[in-house]
PDBML (XML) file of the C-alpha atoms, coordinates in Angstrom:
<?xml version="1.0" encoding="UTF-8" ?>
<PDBx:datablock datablockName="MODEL"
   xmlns:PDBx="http://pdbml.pdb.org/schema/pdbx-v50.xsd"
   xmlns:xsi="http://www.w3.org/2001/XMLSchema-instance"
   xsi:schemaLocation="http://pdbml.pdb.org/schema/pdbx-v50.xsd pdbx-v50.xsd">
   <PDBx:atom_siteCategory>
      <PDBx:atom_site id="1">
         <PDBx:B_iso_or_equiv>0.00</PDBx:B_iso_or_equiv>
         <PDBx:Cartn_x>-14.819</PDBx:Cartn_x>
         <PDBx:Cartn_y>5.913</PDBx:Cartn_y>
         <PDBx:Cartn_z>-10.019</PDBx:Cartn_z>
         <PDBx:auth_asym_id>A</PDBx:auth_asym_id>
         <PDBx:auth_atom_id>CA</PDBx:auth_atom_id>
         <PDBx:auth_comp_id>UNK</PDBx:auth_comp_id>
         <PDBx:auth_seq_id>1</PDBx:auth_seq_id>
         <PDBx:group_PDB>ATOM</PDBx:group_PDB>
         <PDBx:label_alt_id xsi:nil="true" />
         <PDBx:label_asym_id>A</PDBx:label_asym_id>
         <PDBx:label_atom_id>CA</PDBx:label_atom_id>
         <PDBx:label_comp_id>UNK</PDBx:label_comp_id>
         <PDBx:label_entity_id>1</PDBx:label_entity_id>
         <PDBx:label_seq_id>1</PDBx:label_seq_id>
         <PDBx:occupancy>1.00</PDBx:occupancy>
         <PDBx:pdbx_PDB_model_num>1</PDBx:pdbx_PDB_model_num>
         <PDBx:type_symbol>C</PDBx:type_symbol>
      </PDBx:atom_site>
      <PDBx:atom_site id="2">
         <PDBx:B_iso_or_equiv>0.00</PDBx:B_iso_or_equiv>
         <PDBx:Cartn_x>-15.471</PDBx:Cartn_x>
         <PDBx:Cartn_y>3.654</PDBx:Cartn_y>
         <PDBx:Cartn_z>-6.562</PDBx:Cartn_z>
         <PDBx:auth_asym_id>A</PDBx:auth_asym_id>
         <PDBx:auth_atom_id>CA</PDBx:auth_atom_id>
         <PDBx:auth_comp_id>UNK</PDBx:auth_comp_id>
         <PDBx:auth_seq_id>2</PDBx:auth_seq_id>
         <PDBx:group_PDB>ATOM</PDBx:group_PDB>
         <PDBx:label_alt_id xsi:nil="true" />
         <PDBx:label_asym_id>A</PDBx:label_asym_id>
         <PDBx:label_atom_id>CA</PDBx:label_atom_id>
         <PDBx:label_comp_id>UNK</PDBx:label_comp_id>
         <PDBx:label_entity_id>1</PDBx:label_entity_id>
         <PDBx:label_seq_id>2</PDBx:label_seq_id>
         <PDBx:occupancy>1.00</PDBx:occupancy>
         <PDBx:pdbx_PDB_model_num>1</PDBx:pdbx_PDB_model_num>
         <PDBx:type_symbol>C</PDBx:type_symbol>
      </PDBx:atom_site>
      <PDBx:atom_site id="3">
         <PDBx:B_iso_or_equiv>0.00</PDBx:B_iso_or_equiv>
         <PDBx:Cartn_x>-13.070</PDBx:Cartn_x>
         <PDBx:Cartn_y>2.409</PDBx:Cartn_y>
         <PDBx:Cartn_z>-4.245</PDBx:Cartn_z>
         <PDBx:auth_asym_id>A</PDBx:auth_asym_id>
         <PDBx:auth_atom_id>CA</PDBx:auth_atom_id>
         <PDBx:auth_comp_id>UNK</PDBx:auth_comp_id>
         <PDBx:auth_seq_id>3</PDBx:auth_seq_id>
         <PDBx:group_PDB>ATOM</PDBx:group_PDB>
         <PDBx:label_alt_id xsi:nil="true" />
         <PDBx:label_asym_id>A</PDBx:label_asym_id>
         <PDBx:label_atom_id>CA</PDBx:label_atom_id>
         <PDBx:label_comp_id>UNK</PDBx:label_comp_id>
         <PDBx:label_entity_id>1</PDBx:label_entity_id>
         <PDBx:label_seq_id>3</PDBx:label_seq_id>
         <PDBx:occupancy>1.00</PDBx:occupancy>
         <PDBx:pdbx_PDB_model_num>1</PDBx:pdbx_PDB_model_num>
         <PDBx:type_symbol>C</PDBx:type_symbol>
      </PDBx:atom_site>
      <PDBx:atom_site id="4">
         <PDBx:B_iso_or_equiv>0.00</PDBx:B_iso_or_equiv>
         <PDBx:Cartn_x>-13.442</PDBx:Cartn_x>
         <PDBx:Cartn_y>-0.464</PDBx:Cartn_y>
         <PDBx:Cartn_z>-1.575</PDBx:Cartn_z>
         <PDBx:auth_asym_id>A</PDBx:auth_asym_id>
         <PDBx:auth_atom_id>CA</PDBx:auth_atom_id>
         <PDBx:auth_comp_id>UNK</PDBx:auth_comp_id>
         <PDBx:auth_seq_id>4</PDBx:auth_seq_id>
         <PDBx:group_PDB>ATOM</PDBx:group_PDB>
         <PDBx:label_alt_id xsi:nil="true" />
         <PDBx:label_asym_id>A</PDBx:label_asym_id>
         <PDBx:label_atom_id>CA</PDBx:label_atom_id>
         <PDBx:label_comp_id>UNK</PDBx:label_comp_id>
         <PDBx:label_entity_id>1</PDBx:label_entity_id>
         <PDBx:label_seq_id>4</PDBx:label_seq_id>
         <PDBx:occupancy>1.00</PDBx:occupancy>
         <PDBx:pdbx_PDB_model_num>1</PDBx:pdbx_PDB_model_num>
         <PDBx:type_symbol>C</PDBx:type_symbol>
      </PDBx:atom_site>
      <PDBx:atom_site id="5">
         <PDBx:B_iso_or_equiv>0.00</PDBx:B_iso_or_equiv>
         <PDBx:Cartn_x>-10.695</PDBx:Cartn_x>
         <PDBx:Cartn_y>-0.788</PDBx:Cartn_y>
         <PDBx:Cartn_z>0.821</PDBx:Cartn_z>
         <PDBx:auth_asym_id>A</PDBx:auth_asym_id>
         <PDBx:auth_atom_id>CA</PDBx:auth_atom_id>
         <PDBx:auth_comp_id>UNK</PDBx:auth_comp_id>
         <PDBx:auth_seq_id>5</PDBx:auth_seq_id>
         <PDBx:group_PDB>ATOM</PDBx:group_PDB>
         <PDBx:label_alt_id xsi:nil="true" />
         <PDBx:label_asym_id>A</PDBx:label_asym_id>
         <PDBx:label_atom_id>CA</PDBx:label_atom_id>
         <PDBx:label_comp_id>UNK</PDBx:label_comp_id>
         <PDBx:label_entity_id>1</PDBx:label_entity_id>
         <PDBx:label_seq_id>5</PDBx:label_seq_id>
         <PDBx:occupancy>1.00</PDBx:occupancy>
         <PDBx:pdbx_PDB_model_num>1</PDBx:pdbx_PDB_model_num>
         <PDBx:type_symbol>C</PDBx:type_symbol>
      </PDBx:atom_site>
      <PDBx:atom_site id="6">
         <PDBx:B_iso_or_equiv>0.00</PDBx:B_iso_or_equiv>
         <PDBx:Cartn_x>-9.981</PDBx:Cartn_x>
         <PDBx:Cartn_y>-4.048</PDBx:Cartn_y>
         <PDBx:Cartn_z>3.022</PDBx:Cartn_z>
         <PDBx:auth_asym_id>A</PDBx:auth_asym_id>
         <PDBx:auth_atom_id>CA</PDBx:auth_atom_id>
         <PDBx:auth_comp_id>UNK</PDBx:auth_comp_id>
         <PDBx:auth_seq_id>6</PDBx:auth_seq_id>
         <PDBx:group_PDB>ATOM</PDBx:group_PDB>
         <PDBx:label_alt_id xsi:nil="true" />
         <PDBx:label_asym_id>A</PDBx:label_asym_id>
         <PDBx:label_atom_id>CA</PDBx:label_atom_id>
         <PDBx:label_comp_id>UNK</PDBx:label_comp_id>
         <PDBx:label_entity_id>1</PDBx:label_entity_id>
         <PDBx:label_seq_id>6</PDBx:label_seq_id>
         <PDBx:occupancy>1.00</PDBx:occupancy>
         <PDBx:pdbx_PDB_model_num>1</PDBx:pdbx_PDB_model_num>
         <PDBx:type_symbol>C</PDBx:type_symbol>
      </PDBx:atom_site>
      <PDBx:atom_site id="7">
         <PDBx:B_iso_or_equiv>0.00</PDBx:B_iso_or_equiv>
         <PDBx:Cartn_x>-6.918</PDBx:Cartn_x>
         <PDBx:Cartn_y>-4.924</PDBx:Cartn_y>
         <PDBx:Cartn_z>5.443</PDBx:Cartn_z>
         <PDBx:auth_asym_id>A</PDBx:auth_asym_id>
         <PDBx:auth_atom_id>CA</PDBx:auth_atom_id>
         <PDBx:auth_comp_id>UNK</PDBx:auth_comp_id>
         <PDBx:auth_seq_id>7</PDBx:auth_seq_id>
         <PDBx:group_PDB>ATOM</PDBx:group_PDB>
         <PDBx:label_alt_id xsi:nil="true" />
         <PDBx:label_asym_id>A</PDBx:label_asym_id>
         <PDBx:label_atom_id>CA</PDBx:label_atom_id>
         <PDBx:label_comp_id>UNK</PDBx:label_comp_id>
         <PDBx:label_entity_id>1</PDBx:label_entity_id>
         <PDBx:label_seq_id>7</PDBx:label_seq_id>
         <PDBx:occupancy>1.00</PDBx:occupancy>
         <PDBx:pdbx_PDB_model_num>1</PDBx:pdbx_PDB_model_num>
         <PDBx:type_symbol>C</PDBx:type_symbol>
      </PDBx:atom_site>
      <PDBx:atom_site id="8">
         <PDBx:B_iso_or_equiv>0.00</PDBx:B_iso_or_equiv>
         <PDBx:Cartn_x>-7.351</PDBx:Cartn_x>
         <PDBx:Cartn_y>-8.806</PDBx:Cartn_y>
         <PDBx:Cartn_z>5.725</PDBx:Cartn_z>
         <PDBx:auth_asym_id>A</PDBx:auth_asym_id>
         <PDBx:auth_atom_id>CA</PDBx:auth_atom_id>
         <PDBx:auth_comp_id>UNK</PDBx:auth_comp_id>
         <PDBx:auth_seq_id>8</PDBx:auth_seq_id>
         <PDBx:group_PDB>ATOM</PDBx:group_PDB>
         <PDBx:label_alt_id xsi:nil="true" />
         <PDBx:label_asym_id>A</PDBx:label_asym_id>
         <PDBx:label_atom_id>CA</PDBx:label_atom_id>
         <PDBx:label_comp_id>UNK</PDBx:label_comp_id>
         <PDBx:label_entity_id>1</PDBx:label_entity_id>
         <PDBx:label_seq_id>8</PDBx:label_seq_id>
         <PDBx:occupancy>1.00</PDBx:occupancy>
         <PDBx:pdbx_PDB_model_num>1</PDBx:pdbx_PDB_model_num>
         <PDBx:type_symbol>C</PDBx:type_symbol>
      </PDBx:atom_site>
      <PDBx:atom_site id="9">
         <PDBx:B_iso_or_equiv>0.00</PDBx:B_iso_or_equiv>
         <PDBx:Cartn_x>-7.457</PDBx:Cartn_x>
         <PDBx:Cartn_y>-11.350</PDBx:Cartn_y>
         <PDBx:Cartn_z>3.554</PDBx:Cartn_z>
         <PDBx:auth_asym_id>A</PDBx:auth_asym_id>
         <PDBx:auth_atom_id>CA</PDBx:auth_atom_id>
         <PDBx:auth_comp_id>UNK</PDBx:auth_comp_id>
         <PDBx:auth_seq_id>9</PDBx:auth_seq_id>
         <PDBx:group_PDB>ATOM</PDBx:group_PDB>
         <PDBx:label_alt_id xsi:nil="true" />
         <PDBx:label_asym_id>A</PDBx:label_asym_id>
         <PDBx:label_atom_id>CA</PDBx:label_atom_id>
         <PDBx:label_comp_id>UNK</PDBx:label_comp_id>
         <PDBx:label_entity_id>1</PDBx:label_entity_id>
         <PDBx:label_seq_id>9</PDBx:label_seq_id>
         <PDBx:occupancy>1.00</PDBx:occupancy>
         <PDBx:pdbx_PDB_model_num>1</PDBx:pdbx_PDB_model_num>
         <PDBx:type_symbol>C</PDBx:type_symbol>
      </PDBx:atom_site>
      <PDBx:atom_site id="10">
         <PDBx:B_iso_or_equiv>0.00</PDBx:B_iso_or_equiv>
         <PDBx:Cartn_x>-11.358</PDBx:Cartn_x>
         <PDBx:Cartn_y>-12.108</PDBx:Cartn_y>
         <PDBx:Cartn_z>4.703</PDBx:Cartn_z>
         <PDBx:auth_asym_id>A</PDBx:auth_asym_id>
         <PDBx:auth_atom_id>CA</PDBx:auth_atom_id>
         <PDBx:auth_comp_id>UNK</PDBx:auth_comp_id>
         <PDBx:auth_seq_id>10</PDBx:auth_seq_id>
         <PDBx:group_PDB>ATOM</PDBx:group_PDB>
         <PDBx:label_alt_id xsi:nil="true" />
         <PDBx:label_asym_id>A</PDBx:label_asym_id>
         <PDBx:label_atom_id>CA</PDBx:label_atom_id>
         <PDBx:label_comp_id>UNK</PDBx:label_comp_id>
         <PDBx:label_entity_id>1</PDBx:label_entity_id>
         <PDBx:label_seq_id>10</PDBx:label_seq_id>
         <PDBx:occupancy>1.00</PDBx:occupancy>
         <PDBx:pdbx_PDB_model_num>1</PDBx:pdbx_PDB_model_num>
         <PDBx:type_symbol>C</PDBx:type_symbol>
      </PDBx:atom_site>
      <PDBx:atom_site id="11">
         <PDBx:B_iso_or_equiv>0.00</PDBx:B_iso_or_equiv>
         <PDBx:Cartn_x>-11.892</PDBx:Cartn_x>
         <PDBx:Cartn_y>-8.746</PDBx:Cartn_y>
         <PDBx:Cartn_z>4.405</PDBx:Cartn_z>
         <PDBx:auth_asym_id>A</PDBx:auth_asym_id>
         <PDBx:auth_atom_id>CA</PDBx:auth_atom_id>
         <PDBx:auth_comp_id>UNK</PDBx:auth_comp_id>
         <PDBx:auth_seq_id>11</PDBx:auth_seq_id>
         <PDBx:group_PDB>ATOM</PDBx:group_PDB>
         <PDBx:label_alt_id xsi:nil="true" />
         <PDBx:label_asym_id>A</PDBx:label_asym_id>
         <PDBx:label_atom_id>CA</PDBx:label_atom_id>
         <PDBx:label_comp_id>UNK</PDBx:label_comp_id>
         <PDBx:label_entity_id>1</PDBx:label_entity_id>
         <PDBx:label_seq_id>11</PDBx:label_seq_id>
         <PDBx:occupancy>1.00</PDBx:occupancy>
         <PDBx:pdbx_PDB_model_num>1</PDBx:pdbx_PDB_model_num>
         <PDBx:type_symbol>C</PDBx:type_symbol>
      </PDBx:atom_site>
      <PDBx:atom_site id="12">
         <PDBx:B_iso_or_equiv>0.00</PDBx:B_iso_or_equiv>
         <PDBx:Cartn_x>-10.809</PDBx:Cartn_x>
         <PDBx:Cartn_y>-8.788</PDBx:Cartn_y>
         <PDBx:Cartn_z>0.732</PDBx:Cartn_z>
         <PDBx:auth_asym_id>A</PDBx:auth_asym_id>
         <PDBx:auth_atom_id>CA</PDBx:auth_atom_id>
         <PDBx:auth_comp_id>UNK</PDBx:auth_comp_id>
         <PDBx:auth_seq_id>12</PDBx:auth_seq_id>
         <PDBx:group_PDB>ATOM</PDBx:group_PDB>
         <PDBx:label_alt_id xsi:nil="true" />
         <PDBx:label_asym_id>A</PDBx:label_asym_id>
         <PDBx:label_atom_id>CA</PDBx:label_atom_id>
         <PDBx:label_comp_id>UNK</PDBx:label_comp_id>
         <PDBx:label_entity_id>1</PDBx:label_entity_id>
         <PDBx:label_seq_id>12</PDBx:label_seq_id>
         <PDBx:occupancy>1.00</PDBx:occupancy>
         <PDBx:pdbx_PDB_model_num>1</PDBx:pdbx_PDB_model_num>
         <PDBx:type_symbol>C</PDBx:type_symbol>
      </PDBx:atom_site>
      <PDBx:atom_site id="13">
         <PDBx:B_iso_or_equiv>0.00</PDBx:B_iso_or_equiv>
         <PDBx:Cartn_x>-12.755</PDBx:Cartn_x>
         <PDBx:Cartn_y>-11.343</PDBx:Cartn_y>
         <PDBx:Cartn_z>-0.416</PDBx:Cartn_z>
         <PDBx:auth_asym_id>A</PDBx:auth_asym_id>
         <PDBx:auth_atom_id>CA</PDBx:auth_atom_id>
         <PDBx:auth_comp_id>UNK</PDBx:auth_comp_id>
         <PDBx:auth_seq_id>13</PDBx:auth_seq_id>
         <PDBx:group_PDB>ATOM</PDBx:group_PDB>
         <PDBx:label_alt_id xsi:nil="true" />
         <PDBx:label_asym_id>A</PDBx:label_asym_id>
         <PDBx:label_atom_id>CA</PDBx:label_atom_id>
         <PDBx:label_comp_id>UNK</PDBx:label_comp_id>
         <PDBx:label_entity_id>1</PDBx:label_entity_id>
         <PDBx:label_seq_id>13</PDBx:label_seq_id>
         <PDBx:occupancy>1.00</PDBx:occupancy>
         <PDBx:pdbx_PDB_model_num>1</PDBx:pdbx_PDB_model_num>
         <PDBx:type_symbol>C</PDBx:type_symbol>
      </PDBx:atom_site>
      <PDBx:atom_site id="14">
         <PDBx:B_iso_or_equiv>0.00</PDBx:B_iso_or_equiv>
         <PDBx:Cartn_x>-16.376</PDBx:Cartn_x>
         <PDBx:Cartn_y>-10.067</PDBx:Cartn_y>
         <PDBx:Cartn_z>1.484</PDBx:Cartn_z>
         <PDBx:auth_asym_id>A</PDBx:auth_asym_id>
         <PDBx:auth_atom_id>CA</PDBx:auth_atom_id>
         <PDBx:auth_comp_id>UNK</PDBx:auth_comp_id>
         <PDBx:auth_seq_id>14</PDBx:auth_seq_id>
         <PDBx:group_PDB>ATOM</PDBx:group_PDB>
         <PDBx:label_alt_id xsi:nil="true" />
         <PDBx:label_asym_id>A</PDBx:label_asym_id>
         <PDBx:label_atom_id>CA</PDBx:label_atom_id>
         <PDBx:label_comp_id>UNK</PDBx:label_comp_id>
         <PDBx:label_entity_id>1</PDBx:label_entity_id>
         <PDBx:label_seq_id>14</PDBx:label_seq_id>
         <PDBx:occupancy>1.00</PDBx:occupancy>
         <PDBx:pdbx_PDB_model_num>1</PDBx:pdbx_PDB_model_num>
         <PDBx:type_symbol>C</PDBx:type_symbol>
      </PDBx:atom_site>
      <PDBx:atom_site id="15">
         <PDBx:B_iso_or_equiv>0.00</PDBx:B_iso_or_equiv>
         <PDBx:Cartn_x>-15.676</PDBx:Cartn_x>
         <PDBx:Cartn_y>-6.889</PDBx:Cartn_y>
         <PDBx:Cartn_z>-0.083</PDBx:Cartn_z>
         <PDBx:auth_asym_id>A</PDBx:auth_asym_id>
         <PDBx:auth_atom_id>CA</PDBx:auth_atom_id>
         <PDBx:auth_comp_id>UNK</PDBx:auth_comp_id>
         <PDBx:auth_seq_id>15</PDBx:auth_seq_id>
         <PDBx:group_PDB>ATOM</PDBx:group_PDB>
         <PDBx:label_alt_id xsi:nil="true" />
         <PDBx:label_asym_id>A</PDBx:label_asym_id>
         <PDBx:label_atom_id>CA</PDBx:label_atom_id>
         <PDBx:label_comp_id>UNK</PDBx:label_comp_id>
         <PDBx:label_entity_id>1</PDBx:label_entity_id>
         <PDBx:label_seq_id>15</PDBx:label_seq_id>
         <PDBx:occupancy>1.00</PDBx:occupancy>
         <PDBx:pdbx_PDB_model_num>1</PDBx:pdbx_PDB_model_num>
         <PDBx:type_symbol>C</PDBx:type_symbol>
      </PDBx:atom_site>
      <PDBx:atom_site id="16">
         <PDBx:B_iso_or_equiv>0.00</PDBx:B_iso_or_equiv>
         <PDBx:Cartn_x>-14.982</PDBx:Cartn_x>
         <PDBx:Cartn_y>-7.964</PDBx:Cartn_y>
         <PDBx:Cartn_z>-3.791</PDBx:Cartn_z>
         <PDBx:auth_asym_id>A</PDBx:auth_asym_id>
         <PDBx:auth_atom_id>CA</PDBx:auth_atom_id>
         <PDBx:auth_comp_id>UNK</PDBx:auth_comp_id>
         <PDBx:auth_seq_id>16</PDBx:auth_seq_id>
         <PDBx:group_PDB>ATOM</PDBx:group_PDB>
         <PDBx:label_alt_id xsi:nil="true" />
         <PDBx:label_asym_id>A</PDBx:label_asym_id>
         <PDBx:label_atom_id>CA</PDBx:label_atom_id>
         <PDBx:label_comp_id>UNK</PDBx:label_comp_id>
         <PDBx:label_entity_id>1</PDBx:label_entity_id>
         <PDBx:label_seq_id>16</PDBx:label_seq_id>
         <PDBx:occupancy>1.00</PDBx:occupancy>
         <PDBx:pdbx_PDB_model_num>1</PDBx:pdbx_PDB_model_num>
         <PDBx:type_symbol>C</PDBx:type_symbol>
      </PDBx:atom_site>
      <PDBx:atom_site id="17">
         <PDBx:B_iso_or_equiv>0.00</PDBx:B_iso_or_equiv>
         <PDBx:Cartn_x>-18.021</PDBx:Cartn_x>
         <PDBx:Cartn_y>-10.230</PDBx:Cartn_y>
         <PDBx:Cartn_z>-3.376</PDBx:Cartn_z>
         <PDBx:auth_asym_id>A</PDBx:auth_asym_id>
         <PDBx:auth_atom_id>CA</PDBx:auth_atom_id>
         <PDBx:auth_comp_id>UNK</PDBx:auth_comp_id>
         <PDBx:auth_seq_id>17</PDBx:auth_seq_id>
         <PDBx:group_PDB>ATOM</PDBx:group_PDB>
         <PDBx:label_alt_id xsi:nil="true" />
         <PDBx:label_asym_id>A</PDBx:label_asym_id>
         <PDBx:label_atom_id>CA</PDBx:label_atom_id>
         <PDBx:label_comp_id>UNK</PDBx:label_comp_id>
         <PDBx:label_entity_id>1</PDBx:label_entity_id>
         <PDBx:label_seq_id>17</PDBx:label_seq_id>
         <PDBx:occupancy>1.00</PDBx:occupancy>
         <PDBx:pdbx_PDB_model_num>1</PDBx:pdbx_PDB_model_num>
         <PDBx:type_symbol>C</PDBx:type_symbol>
      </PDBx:atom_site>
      <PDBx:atom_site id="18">
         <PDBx:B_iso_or_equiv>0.00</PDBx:B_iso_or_equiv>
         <PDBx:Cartn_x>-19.968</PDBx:Cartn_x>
         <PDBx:Cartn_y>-7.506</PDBx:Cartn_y>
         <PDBx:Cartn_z>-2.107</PDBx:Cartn_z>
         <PDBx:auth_asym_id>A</PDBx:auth_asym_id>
         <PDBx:auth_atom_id>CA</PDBx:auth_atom_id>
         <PDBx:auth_comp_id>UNK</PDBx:auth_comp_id>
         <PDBx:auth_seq_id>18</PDBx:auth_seq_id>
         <PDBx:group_PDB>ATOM</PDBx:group_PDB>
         <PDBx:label_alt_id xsi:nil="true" />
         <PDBx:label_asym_id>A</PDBx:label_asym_id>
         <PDBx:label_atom_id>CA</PDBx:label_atom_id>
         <PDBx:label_comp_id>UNK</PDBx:label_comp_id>
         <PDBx:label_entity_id>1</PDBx:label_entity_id>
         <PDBx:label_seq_id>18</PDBx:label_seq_id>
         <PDBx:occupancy>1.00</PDBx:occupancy>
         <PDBx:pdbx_PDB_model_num>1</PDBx:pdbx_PDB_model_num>
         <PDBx:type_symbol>C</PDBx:type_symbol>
      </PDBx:atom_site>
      <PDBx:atom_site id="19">
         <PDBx:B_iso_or_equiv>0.00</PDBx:B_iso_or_equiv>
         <PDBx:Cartn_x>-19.376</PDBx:Cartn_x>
         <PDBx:Cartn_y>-5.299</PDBx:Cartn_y>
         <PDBx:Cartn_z>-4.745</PDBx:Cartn_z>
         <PDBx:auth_asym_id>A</PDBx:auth_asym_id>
         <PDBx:auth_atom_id>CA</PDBx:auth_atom_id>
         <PDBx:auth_comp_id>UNK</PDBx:auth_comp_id>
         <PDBx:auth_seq_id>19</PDBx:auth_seq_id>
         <PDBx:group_PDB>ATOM</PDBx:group_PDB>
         <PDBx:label_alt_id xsi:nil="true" />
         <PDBx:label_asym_id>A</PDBx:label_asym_id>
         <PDBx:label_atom_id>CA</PDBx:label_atom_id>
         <PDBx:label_comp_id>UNK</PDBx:label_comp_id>
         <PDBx:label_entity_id>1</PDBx:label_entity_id>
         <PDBx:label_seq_id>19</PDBx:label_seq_id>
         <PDBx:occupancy>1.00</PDBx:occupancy>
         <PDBx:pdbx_PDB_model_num>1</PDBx:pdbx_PDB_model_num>
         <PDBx:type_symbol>C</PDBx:type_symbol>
      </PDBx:atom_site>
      <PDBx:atom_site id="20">
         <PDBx:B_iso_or_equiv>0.00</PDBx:B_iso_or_equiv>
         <PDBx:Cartn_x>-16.978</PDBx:Cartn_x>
         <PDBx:Cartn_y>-6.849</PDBx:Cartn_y>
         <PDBx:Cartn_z>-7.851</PDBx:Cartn_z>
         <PDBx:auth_asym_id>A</PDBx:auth_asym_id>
         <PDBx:auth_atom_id>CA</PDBx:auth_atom_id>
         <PDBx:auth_comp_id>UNK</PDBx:auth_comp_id>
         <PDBx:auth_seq_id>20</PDBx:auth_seq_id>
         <PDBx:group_PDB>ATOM</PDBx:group_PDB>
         <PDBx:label_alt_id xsi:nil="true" />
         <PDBx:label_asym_id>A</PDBx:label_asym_id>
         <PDBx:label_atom_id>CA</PDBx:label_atom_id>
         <PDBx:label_comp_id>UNK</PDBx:label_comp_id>
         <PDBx:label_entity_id>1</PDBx:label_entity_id>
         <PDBx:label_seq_id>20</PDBx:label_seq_id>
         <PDBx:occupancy>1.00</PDBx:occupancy>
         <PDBx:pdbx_PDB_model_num>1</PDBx:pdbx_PDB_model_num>
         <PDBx:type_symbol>C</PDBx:type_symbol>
      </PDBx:atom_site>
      <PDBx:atom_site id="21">
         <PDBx:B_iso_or_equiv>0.00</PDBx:B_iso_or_equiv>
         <PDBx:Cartn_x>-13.795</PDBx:Cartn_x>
         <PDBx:Cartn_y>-5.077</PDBx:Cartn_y>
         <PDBx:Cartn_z>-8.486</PDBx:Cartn_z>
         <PDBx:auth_asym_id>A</PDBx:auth_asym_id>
         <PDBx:auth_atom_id>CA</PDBx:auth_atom_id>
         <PDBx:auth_comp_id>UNK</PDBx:auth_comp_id>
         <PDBx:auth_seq_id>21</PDBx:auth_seq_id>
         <PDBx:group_PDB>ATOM</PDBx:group_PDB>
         <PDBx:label_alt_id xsi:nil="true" />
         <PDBx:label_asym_id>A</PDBx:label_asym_id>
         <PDBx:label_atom_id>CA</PDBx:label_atom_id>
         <PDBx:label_comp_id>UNK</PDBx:label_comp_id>
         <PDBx:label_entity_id>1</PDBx:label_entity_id>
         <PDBx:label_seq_id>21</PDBx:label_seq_id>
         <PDBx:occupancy>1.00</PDBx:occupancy>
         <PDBx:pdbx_PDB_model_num>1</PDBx:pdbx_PDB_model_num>
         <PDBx:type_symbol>C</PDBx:type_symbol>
      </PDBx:atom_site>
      <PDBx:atom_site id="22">
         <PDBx:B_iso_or_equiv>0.00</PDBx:B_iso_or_equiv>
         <PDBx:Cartn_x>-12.827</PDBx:Cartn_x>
         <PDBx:Cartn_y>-4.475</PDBx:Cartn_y>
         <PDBx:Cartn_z>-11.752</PDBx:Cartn_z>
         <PDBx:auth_asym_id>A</PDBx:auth_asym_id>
         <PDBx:auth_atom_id>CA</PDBx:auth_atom_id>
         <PDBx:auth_comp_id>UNK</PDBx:auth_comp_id>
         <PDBx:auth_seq_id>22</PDBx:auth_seq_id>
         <PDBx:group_PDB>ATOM</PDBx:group_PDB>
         <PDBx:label_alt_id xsi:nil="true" />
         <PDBx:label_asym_id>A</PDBx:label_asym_id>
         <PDBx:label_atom_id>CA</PDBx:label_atom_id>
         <PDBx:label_comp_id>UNK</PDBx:label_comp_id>
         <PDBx:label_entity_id>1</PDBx:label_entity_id>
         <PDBx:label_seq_id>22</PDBx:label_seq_id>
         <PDBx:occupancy>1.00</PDBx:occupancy>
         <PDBx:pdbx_PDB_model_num>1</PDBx:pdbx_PDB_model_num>
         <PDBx:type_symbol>C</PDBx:type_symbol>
      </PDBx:atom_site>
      <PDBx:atom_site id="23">
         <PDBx:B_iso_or_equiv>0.00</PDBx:B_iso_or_equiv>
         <PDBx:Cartn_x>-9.053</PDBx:Cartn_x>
         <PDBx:Cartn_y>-3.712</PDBx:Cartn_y>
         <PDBx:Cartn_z>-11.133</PDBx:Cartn_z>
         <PDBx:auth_asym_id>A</PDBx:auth_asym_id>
         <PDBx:auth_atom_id>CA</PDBx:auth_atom_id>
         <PDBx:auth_comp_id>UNK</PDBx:auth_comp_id>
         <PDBx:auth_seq_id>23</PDBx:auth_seq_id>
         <PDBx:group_PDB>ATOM</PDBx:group_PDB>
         <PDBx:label_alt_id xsi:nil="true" />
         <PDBx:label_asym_id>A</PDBx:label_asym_id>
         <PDBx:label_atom_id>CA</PDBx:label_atom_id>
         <PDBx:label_comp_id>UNK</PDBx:label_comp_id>
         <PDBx:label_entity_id>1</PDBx:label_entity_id>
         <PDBx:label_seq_id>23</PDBx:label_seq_id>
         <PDBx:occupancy>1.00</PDBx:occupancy>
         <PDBx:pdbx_PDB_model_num>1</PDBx:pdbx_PDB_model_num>
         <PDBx:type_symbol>C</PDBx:type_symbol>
      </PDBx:atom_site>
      <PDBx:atom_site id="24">
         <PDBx:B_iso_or_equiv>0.00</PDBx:B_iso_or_equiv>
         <PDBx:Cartn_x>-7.295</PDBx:Cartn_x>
         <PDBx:Cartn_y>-4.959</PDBx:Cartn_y>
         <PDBx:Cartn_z>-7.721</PDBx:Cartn_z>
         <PDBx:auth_asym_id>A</PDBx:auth_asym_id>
         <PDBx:auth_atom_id>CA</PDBx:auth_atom_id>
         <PDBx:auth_comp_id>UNK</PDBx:auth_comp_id>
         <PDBx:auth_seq_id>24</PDBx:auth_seq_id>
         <PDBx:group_PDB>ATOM</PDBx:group_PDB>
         <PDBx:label_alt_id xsi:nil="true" />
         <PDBx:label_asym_id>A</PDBx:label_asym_id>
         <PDBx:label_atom_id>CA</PDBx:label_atom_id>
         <PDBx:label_comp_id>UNK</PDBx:label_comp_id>
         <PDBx:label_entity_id>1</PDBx:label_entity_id>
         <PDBx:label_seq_id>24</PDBx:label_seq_id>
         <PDBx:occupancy>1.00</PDBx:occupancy>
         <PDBx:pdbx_PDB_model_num>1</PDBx:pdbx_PDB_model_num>
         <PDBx:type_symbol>C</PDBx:type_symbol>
      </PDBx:atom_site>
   </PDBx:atom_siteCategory>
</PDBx:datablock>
């Protein structure tokens, strides 16, 4: 239903903590 998209590893982990992924 939402999608977050990151190309570096910091990237990754500000966006999942941003808003929490249920399936990466």
């Amino acid at each position: 239903t939402s999608i977050a998209q990151a190309d570096t590893e910091a990237g990754a982990v500000a966006a999942a903590l941003d808003q929490p992924p249920e399936v990466i």
